[in-house]
N, C-alpha and C. Protein backbone atom coordinates (compact mmCIF):
# COMPACT_ATOMS: atom_id res chain seq x y z
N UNK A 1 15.07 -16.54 1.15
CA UNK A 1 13.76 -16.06 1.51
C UNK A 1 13.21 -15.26 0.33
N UNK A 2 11.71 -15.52 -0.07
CA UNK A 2 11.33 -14.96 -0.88
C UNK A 2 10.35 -14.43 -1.14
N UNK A 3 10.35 -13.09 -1.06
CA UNK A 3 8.44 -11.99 -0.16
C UNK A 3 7.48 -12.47 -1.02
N UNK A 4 6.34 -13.08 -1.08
CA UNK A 4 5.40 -12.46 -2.10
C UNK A 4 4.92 -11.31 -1.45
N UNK A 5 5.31 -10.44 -2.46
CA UNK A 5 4.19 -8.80 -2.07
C UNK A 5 3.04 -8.85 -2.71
N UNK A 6 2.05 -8.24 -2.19
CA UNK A 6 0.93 -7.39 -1.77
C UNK A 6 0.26 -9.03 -1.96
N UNK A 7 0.25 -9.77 -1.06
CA UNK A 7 0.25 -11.01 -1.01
C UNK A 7 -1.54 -10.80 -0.51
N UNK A 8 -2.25 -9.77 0.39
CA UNK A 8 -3.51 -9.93 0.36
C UNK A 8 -4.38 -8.72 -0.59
N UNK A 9 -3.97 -8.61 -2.07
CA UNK A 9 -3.90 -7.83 -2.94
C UNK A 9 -5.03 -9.09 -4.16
N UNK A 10 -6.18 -9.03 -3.98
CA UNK A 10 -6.34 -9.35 -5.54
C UNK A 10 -7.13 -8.43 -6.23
N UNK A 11 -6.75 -8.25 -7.52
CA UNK A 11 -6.55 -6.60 -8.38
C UNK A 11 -6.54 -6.68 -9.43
N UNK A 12 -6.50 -6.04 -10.59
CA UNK A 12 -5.70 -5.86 -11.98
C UNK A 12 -4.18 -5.93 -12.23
N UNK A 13 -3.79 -5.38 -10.99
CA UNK A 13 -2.55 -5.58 -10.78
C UNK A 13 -1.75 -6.87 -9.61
N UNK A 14 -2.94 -7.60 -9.39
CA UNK A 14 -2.50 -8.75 -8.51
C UNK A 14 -3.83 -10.01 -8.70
N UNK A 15 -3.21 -9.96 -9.84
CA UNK A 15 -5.05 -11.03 -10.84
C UNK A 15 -5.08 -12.19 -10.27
N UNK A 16 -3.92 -12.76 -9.16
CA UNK A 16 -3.96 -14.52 -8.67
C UNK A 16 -3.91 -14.25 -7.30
N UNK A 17 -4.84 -15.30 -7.13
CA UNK A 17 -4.79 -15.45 -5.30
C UNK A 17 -3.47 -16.08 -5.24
N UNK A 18 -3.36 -15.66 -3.72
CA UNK A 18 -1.63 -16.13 -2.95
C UNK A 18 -1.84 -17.65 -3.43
N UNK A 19 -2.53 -18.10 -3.22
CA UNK A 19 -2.32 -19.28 -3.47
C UNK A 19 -2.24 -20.00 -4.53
N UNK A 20 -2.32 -19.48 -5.30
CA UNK A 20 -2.19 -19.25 -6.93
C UNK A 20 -0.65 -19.14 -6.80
N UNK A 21 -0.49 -17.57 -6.72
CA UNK A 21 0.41 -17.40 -6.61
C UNK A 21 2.21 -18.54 -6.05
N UNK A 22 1.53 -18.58 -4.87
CA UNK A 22 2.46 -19.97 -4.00
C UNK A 22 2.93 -20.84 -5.21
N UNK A 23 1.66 -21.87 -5.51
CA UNK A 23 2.06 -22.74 -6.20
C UNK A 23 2.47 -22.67 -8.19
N UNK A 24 2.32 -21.11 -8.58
CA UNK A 24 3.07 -21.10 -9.88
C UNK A 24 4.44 -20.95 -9.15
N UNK A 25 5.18 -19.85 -8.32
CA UNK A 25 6.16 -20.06 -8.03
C UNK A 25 6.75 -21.39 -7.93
N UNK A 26 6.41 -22.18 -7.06
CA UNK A 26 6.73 -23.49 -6.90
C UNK A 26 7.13 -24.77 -7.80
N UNK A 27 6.09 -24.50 -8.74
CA UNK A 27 6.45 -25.12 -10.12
C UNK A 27 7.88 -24.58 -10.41
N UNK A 28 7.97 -23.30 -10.58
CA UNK A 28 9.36 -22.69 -11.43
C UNK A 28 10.33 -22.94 -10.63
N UNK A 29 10.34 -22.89 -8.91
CA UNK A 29 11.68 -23.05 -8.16
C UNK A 29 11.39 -24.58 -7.69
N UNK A 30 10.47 -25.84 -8.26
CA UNK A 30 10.95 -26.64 -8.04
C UNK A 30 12.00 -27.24 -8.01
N UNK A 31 12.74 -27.12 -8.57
CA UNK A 31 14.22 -27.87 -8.60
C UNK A 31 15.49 -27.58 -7.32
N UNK A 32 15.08 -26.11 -7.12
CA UNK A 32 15.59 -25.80 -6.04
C UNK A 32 15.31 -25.93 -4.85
N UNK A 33 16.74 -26.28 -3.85
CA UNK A 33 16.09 -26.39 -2.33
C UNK A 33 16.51 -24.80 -1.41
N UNK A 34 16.12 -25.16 -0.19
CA UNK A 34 16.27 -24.31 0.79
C UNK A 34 15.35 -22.64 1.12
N UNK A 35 14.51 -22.59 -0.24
CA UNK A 35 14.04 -21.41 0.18
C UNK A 35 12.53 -21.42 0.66
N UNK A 36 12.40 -20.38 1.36
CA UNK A 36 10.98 -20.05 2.28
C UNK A 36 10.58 -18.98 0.90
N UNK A 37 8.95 -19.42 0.99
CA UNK A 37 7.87 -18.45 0.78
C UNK A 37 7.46 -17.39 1.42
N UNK A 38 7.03 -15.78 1.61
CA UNK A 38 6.87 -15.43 2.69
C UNK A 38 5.62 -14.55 2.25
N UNK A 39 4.74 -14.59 2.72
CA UNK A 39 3.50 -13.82 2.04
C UNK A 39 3.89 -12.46 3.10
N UNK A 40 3.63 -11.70 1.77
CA UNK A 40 3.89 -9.79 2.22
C UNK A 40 2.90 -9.16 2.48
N UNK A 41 2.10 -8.73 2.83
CA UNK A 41 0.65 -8.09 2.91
C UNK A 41 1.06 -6.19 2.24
N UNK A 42 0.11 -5.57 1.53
CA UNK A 42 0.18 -4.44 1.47
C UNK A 42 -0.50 -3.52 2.82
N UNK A 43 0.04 -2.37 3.16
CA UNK A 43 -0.34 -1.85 4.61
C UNK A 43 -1.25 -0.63 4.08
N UNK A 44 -0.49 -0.01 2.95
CA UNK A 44 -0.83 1.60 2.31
C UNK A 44 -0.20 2.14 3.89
N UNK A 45 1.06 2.09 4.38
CA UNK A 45 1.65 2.53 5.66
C UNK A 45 2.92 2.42 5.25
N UNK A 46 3.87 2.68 3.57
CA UNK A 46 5.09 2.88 4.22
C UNK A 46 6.17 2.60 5.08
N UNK A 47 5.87 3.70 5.99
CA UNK A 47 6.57 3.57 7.29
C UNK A 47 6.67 2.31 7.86
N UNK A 48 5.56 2.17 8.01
CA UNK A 48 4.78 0.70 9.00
C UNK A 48 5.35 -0.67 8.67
N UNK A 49 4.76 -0.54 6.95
CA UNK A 49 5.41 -1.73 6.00
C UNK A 49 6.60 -2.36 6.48
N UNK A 50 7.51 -1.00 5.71
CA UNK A 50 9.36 -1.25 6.51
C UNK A 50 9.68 -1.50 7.50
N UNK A 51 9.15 -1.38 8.54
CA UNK A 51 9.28 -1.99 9.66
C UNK A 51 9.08 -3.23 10.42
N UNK A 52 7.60 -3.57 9.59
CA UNK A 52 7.32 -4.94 9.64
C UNK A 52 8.15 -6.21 8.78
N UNK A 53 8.40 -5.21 7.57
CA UNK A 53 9.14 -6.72 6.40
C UNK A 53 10.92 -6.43 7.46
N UNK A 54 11.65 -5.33 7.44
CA UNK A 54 12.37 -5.25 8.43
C UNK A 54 12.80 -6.40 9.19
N UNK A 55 11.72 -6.37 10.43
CA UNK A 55 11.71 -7.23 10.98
C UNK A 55 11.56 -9.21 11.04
N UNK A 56 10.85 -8.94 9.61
CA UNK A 56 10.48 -10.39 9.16
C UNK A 56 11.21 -10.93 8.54
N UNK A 57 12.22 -9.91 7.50
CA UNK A 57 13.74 -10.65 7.24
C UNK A 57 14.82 -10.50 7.90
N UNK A 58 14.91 -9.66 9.14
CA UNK A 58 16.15 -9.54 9.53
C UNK A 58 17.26 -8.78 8.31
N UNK A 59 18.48 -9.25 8.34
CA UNK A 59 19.56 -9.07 7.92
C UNK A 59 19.74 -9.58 6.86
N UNK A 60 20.21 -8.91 5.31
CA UNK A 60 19.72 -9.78 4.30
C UNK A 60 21.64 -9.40 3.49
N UNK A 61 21.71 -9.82 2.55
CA UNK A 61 22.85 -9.35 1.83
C UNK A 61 22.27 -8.40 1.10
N UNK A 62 21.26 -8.34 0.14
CA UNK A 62 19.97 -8.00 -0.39
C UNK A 62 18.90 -7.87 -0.71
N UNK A 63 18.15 -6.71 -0.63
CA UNK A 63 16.80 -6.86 -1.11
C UNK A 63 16.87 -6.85 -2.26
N UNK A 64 15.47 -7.62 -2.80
CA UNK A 64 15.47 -7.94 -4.59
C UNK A 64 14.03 -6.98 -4.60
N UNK A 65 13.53 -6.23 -5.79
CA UNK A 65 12.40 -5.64 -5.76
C UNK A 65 12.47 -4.85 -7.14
N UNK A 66 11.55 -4.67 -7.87
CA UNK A 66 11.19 -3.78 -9.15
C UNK A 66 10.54 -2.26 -8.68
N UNK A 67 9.84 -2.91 -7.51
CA UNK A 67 9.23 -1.83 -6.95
C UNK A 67 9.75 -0.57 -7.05
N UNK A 68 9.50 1.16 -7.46
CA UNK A 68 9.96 2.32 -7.51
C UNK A 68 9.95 2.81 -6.21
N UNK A 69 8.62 2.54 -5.54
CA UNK A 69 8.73 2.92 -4.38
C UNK A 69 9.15 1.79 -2.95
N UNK A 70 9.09 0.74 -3.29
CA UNK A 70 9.53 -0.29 -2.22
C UNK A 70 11.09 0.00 -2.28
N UNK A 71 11.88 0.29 -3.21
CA UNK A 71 12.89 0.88 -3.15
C UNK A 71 13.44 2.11 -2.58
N UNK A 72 12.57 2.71 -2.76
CA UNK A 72 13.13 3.89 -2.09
C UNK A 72 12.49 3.62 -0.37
N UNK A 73 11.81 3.04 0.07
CA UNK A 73 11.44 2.42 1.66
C UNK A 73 12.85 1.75 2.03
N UNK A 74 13.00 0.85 1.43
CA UNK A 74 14.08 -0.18 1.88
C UNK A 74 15.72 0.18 1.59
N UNK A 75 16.22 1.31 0.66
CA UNK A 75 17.07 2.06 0.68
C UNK A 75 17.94 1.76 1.69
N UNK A 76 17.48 2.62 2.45
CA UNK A 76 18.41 3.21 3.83
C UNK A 76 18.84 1.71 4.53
N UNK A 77 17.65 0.40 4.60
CA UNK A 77 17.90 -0.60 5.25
C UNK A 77 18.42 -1.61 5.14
N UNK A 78 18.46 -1.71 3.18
CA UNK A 78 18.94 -2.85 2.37
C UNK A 78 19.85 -2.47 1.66
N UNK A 79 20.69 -2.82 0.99
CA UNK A 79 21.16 -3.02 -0.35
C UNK A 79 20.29 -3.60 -1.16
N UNK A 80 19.90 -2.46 -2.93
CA UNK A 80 18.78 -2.68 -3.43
C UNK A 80 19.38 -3.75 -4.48
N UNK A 81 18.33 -4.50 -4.94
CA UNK A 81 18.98 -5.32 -6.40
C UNK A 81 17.83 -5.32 -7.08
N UNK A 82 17.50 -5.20 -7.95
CA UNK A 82 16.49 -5.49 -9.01
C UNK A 82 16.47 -6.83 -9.32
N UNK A 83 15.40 -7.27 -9.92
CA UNK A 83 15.40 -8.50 -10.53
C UNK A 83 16.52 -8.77 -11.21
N UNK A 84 16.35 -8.01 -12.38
CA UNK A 84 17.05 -8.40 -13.56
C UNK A 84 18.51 -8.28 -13.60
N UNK A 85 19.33 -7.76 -12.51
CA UNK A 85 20.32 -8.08 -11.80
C UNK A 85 20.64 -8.96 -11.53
N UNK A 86 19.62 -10.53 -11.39
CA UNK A 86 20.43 -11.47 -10.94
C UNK A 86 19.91 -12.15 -12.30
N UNK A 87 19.82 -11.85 -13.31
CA UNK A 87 19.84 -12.70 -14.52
C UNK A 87 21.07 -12.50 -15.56
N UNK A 88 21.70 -12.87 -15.81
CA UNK A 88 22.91 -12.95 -16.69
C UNK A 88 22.28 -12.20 -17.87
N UNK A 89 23.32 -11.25 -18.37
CA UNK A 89 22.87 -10.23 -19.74
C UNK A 89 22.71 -11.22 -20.14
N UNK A 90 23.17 -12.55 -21.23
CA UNK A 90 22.67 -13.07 -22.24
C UNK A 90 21.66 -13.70 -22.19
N UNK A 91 20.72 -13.78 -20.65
CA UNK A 91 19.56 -14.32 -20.90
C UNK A 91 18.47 -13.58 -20.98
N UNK A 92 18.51 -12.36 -20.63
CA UNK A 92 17.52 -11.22 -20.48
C UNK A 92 16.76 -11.34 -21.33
N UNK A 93 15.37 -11.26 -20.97
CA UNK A 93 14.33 -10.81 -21.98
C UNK A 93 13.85 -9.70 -21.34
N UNK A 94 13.29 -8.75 -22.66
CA UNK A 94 12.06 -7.54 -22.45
C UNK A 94 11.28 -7.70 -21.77
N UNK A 95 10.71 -8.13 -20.62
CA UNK A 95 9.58 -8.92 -20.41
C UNK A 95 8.97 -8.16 -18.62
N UNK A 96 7.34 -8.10 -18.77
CA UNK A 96 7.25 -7.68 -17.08
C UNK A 96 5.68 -7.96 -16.77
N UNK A 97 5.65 -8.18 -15.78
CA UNK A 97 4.02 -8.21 -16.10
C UNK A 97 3.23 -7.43 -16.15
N UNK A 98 3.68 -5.99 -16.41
CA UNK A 98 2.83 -5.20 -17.04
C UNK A 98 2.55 -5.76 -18.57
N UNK A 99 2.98 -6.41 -18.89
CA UNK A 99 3.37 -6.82 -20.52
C UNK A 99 2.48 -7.67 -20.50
N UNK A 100 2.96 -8.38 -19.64
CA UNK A 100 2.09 -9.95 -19.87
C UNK A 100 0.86 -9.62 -19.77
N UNK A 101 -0.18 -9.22 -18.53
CA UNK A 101 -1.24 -9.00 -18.06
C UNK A 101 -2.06 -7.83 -19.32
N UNK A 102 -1.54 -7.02 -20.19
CA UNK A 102 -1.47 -6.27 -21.01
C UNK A 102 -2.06 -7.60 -22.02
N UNK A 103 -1.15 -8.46 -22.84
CA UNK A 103 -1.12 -9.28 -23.60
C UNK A 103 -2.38 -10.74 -23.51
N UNK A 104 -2.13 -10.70 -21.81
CA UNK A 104 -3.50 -11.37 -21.73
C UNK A 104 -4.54 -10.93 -21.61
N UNK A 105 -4.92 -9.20 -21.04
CA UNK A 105 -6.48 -8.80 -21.40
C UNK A 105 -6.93 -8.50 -23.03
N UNK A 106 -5.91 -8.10 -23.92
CA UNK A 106 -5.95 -8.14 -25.29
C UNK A 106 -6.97 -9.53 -25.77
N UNK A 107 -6.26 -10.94 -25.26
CA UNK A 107 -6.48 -11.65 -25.87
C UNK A 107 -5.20 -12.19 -26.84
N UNK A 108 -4.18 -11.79 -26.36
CA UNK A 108 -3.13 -12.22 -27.33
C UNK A 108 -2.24 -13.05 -27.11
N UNK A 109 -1.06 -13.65 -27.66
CA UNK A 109 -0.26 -14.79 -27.11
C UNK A 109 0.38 -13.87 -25.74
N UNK A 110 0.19 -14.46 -24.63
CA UNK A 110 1.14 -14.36 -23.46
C UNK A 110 1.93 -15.21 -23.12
N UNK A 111 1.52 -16.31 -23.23
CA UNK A 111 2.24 -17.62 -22.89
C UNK A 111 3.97 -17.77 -23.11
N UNK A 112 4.16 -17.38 -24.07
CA UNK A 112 5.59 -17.61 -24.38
C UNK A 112 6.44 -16.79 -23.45
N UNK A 113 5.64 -15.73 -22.54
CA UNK A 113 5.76 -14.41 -21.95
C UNK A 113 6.35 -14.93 -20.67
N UNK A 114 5.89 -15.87 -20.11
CA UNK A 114 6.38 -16.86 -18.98
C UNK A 114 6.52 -17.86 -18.84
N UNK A 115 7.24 -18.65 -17.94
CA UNK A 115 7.84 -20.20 -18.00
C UNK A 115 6.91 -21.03 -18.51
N UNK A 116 7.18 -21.66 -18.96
CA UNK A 116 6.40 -22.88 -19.61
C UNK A 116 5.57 -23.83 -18.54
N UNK A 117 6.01 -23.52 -17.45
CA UNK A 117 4.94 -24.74 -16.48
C UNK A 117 4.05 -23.65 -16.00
N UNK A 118 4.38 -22.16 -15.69
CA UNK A 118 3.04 -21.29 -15.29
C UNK A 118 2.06 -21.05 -16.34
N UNK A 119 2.42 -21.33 -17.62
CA UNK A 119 1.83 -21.01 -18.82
C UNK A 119 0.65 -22.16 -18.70
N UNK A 120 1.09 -23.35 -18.49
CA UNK A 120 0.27 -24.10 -18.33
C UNK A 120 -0.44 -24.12 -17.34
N UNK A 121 -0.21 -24.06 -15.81
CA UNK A 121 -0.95 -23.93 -14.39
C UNK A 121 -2.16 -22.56 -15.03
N UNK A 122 -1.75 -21.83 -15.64
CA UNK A 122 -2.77 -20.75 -15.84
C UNK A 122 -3.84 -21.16 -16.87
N UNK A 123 -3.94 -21.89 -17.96
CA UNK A 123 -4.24 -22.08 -19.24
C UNK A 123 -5.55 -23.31 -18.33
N UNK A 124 -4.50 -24.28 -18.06
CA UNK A 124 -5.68 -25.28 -17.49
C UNK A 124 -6.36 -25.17 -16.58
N UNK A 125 -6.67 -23.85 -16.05
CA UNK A 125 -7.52 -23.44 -14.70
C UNK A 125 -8.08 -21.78 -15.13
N UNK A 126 -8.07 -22.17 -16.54
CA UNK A 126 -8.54 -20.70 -17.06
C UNK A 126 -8.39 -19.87 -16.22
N UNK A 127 -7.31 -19.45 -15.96
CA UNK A 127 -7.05 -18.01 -14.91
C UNK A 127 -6.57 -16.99 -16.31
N UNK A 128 -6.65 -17.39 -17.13
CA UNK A 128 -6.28 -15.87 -18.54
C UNK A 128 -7.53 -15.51 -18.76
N UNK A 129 -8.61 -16.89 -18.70
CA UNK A 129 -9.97 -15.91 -19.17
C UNK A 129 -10.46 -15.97 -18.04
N UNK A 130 -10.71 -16.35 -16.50
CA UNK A 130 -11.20 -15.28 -16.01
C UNK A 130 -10.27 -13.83 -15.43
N UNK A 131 -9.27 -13.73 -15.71
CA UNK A 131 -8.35 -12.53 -15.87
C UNK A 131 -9.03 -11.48 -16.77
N UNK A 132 -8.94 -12.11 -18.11
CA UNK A 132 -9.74 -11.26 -18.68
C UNK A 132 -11.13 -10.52 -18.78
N UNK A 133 -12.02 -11.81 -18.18
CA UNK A 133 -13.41 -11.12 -17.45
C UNK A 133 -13.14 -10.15 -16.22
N UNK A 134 -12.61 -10.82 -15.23
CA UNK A 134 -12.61 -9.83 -14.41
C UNK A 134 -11.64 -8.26 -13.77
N UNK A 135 -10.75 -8.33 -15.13
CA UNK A 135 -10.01 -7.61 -15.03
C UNK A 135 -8.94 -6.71 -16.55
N UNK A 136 -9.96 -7.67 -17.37
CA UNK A 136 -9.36 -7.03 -18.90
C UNK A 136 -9.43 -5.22 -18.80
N UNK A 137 -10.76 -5.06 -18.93
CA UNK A 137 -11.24 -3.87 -19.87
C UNK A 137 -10.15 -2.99 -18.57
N UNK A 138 -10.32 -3.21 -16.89
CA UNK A 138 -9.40 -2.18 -16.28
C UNK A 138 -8.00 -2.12 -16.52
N UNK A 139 -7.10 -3.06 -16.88
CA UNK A 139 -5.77 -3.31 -16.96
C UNK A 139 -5.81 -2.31 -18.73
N UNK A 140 -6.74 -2.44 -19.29
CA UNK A 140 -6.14 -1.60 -20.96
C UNK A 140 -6.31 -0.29 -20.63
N UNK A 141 -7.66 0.10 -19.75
CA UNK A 141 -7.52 1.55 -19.49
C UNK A 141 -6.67 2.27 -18.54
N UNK A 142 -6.08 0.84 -17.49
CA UNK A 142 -4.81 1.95 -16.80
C UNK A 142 -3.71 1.67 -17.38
N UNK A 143 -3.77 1.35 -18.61
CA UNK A 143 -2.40 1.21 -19.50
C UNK A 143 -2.13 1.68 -20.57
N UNK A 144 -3.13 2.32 -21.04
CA UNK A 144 -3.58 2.67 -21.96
C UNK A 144 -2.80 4.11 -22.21
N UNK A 145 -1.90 4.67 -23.01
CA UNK A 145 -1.65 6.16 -22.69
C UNK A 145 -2.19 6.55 -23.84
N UNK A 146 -3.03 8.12 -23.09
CA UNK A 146 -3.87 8.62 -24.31
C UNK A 146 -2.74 9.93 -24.51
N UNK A 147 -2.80 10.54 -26.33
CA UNK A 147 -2.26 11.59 -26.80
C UNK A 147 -3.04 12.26 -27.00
């Protein structure tokens, strides 16, 4: 099973509709069988949240999440794992989409930044430039750290 979070979220920080979303995943776990999609909704409820995803996965071996604070919600209920936990050290890259989304309101190479078939699903449906129209100039200023 696999959450998309803040699944009714489109943002600077959530630049693709779910359905967008759905089908870049899909490309990348094509090869694989057996897993469910599960669209996550954001609540701004915490409490509420956990209770609802809770309930919507049941019993898990683990939760997977980057999240700082979805982690500390799911704590007490899950065993936490990070992403990059289930990637073997020698394949690790630097890589997050703060980076990417960063790299694409610039205007700069992102592409190499993610799989090669989302690189393309994005490129041929110009979702980098309207990313960048509708969400450049906010993604540099909340990223932006001033001295």
């Amino acid at each position: 099973m696999i959450g998309i979070g803040s699944a009714n979220r489109y943002n600077e920080s959530n630049p693709f509709a779910l359905e967008e979303t759905i089908e870049m995943l899909e490309l990348v776990l094509g090869e694989y069988e057996g897993y469910k999609l599960i669209p996550i909704d954001d609540l701004d409820d915490g409490p509420r949240w956990l209770k609802i995803v809770a309930g919507m996965f049941g019993p898990l071996d683990a939760f997977v999440t980057a999240n700082p604070y979805v982690t500390i919600l799911m704590s007490e209920t899950y065993r936490i794992l990070r992403p990059v936990d289930l990637v073997p050290q020698s394949e690790r890259i630097a890589v997050d989409g703060t980076s990417v989304r960063m790299a694409m309101a610039r205007g700069e190479d992102w592409a190499d930044l993610v799989p090669s078939e989302v690189a393309d699903y994005i490129k041929t449906r110009n979702l980098d430039e309207r990313f960048r129209r509708e969400f450049g100039l906010e993604t540099l200023k909340l990223n932006t750290i001033v001295t």
